[in-house]
PDB file of N, CA and C in Angstrom:
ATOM      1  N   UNK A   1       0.824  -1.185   0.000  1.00  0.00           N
ATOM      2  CA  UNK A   1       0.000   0.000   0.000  1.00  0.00           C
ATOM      3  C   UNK A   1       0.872   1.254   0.000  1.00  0.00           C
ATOM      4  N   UNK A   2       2.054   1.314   1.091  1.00  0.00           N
ATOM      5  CA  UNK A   2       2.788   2.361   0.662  1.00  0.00           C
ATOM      6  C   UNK A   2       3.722   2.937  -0.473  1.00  0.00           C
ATOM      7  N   UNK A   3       3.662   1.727  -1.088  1.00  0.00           N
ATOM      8  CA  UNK A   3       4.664   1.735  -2.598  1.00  0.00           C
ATOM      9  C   UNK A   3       3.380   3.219  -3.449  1.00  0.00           C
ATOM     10  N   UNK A   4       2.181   2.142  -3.255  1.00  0.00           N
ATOM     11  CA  UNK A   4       1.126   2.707  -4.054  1.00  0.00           C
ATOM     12  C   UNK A   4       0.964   3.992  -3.766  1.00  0.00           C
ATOM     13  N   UNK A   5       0.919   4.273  -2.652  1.00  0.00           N
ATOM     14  CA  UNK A   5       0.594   5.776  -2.163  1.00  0.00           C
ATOM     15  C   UNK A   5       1.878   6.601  -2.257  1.00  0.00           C
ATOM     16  N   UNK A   6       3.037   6.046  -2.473  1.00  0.00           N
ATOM     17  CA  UNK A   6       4.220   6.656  -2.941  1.00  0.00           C
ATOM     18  C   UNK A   6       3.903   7.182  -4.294  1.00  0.00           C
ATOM     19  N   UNK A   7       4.152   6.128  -5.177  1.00  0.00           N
ATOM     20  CA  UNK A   7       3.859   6.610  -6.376  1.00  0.00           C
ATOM     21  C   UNK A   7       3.056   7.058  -6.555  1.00  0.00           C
ATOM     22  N   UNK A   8       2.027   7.188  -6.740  1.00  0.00           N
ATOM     23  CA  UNK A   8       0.555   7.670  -6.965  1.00  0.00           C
ATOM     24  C   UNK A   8       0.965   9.254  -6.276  1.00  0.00           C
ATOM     25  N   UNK A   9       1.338   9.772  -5.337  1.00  0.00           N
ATOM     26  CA  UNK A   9       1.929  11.117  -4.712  1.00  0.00           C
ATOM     27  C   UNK A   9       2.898  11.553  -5.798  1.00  0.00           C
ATOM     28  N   UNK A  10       4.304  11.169  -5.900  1.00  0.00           N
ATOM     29  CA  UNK A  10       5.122  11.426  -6.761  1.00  0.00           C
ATOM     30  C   UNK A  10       4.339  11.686  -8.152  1.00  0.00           C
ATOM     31  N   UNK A  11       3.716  11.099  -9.046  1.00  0.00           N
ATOM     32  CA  UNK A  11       3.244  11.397 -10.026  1.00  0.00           C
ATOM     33  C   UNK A  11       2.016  12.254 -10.060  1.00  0.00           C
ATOM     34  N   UNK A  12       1.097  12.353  -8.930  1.00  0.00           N
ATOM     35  CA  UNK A  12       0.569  13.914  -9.300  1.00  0.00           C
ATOM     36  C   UNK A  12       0.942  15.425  -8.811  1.00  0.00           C
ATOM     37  N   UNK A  13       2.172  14.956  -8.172  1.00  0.00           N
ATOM     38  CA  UNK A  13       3.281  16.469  -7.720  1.00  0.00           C
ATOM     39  C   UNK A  13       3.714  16.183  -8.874  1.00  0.00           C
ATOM     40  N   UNK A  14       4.192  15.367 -10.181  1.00  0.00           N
ATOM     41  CA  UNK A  14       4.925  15.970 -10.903  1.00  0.00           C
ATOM     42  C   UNK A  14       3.978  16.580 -12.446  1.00  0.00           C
ATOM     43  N   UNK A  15       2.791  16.642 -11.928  1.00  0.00           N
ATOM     44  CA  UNK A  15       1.573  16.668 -12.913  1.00  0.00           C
ATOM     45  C   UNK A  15       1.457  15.659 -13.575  1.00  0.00           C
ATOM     46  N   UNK A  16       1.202  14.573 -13.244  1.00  0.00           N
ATOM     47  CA  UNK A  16       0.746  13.488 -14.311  1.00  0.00           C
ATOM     48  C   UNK A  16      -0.367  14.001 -14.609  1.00  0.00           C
ATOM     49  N   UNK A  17      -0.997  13.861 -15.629  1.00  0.00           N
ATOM     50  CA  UNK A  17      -2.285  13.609 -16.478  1.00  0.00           C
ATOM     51  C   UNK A  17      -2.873  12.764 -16.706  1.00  0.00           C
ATOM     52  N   UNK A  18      -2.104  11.308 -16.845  1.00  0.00           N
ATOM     53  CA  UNK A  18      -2.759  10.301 -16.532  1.00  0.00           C
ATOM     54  C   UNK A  18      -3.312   9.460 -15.818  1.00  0.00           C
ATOM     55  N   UNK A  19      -4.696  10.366 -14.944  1.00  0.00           N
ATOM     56  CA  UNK A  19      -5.463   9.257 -13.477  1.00  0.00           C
ATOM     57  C   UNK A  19      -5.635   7.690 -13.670  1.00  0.00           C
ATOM     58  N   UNK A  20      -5.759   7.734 -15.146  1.00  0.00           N
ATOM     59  CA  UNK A  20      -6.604   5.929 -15.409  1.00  0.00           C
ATOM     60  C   UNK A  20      -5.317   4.852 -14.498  1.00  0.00           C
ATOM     61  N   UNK A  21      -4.082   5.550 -15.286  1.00  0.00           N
ATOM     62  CA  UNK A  21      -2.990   4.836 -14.825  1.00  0.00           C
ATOM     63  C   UNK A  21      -2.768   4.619 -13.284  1.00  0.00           C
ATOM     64  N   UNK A  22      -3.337   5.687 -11.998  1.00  0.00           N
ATOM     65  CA  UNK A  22      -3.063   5.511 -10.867  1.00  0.00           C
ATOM     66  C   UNK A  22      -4.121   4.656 -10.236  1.00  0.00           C
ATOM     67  N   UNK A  23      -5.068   4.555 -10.697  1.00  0.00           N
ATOM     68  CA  UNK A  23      -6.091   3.713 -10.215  1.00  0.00           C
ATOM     69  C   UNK A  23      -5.613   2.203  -9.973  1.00  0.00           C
ATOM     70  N   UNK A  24      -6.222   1.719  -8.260  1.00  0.00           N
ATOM     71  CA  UNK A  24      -5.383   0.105  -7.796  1.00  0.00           C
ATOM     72  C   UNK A  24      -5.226  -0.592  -8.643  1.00  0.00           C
ATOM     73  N   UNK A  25      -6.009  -0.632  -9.246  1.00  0.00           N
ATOM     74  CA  UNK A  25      -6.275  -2.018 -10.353  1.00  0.00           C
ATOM     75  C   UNK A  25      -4.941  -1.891 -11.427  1.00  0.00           C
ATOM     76  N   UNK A  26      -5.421  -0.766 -12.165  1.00  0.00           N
ATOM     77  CA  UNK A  26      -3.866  -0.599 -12.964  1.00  0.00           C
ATOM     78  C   UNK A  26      -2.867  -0.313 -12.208  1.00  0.00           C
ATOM     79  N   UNK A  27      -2.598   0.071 -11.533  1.00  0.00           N
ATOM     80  CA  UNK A  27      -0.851   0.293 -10.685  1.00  0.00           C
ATOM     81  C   UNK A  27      -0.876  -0.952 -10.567  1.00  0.00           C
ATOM     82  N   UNK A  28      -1.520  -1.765 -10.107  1.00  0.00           N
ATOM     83  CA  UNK A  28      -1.145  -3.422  -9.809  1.00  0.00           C
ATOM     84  C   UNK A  28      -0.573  -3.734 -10.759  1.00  0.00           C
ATOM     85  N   UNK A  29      -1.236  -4.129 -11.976  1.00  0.00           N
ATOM     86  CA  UNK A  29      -0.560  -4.468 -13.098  1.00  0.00           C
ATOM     87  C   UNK A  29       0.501  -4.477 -13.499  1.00  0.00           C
ATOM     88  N   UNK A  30       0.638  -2.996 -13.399  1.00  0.00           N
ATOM     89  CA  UNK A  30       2.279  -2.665 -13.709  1.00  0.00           C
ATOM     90  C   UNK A  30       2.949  -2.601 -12.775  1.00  0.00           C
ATOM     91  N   UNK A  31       2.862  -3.164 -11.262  1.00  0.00           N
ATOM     92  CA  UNK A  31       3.787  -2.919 -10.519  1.00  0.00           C
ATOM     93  C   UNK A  31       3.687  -4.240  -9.339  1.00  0.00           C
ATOM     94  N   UNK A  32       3.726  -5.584 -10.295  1.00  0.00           N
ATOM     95  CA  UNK A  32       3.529  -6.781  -9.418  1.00  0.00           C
ATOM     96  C   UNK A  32       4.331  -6.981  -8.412  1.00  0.00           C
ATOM     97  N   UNK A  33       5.844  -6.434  -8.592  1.00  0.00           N
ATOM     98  CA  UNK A  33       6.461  -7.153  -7.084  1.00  0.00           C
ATOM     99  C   UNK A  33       6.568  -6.199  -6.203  1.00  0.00           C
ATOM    100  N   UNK A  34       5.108  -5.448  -6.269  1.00  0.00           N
ATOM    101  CA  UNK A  34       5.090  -4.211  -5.035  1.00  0.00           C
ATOM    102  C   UNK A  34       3.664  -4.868  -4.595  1.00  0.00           C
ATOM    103  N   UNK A  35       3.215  -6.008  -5.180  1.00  0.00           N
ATOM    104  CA  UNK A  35       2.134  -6.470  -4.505  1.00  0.00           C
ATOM    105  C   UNK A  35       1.891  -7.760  -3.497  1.00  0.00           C
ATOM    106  N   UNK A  36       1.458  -7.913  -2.517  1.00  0.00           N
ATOM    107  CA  UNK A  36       1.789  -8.448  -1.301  1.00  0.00           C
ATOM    108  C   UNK A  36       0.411  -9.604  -1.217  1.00  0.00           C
ATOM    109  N   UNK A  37       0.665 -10.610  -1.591  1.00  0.00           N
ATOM    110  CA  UNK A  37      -0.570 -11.748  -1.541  1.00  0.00           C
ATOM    111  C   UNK A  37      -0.904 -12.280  -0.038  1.00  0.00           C
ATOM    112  N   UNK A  38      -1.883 -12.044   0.524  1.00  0.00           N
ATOM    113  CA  UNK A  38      -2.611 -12.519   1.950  1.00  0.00           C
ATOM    114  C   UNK A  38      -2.345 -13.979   1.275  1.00  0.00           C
ATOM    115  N   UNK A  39      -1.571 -14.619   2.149  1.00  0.00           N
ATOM    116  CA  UNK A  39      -1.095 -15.960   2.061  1.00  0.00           C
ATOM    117  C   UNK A  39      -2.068 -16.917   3.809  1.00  0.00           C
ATOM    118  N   UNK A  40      -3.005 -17.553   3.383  1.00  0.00           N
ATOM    119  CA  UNK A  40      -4.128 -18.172   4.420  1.00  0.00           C
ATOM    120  C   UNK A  40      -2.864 -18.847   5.364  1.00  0.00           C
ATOM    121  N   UNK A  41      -2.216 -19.655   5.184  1.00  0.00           N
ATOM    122  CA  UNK A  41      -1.053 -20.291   6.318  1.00  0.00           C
ATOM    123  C   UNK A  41      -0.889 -19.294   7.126  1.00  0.00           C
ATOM    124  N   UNK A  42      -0.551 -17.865   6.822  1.00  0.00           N
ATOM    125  CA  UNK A  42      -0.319 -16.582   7.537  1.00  0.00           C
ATOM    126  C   UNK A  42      -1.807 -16.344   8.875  1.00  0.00           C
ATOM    127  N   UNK A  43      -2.886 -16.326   8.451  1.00  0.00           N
ATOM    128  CA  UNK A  43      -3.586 -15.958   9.059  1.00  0.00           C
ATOM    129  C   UNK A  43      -3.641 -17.424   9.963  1.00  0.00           C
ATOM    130  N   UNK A  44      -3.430 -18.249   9.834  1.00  0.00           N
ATOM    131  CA  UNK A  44      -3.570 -19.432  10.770  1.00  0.00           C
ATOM    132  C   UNK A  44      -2.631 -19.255  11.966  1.00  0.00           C
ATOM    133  N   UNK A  45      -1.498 -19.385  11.335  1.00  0.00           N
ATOM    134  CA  UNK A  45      -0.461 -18.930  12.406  1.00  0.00           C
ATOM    135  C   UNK A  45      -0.481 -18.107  13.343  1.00  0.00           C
ATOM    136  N   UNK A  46      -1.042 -16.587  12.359  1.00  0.00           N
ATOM    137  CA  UNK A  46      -1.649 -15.689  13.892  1.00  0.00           C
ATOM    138  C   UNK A  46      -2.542 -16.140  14.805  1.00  0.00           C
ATOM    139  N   UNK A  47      -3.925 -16.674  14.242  1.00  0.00           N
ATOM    140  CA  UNK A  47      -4.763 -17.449  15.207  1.00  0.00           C
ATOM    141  C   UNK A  47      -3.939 -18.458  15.843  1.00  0.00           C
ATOM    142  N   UNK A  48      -3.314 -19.113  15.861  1.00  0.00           N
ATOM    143  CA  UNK A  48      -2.669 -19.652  16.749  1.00  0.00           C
ATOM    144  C   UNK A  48      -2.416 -19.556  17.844  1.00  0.00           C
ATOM    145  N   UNK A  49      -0.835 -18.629  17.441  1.00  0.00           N
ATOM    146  CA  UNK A  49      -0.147 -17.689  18.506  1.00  0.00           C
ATOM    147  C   UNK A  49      -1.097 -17.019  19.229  1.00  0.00           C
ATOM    148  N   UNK A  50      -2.412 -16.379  18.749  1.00  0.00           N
ATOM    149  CA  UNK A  50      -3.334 -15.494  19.494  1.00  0.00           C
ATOM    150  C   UNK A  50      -3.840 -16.463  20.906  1.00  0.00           C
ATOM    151  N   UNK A  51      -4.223 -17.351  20.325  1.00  0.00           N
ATOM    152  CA  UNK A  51      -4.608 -18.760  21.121  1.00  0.00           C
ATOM    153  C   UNK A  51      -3.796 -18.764  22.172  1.00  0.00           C
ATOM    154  N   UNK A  52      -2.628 -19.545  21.925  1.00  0.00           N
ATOM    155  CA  UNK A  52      -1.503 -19.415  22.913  1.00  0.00           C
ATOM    156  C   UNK A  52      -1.508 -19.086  23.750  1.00  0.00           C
ATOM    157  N   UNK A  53      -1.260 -17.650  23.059  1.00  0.00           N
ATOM    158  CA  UNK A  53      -0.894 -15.991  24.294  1.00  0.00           C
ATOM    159  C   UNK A  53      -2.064 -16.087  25.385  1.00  0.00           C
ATOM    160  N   UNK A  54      -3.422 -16.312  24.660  1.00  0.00           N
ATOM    161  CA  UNK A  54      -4.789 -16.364  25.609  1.00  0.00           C
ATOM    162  C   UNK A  54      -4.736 -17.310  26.408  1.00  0.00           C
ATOM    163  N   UNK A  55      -4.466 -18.582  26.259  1.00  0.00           N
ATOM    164  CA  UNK A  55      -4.315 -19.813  27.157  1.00  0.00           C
ATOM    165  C   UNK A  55      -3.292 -19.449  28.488  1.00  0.00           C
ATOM    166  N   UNK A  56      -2.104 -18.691  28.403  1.00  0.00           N
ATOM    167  CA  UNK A  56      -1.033 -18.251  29.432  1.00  0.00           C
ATOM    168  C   UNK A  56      -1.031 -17.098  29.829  1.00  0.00           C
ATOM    169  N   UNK A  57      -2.072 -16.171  29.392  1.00  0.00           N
ATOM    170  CA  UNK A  57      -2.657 -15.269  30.233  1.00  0.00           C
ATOM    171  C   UNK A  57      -3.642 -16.081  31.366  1.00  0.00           C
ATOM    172  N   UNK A  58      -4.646 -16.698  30.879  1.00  0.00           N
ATOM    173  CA  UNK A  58      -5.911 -16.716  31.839  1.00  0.00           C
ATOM    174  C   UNK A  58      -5.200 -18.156  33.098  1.00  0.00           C
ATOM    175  N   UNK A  59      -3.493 -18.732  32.367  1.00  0.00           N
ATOM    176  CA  UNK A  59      -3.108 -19.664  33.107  1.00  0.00           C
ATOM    177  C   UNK A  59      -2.774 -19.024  34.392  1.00  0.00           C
ATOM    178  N   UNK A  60      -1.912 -17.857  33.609  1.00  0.00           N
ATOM    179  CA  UNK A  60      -1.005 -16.993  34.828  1.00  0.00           C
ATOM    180  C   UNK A  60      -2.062 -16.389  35.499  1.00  0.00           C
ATOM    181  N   UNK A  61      -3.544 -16.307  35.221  1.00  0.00           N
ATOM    182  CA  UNK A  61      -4.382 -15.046  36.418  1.00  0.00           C
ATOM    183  C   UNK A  61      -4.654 -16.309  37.408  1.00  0.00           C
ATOM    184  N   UNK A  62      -4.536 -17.528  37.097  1.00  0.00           N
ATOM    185  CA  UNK A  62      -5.351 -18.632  38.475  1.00  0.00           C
ATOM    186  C   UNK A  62      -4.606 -18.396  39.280  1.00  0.00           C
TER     187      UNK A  62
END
């Protein structure tokens, strides 16, 4: 997101004219390895760890 909001800044301080081009959809396109795929293993892992952390909190209040 900050790549995007980088560029997208830089090019209308330098007057771009072309909006179609800043729009998500097209900046994606042209700018794939600034794009970051929600990978599901990721969100598991946090639920996990979240788990965890909760289990050795409510261990440590007995």
């Amino acid at each position: 997101m900050w790549a995007y909001l980088d560029d997208v800044l830089r090019q209308l301080a330098g007057g771009e004219g072309d909006l179609k081009s800043l729009l998500p959809d097209a900046w994606a396109q042209t700018h794939p390895d600034s794009i970051r795929v929600y990978r599901h293993h990721e969100s598991l892992t946090r639920s996990a760890k979240t788990k965890a952390r909760r289990v050795r909190c409510r261990l440590q209040a007995r």
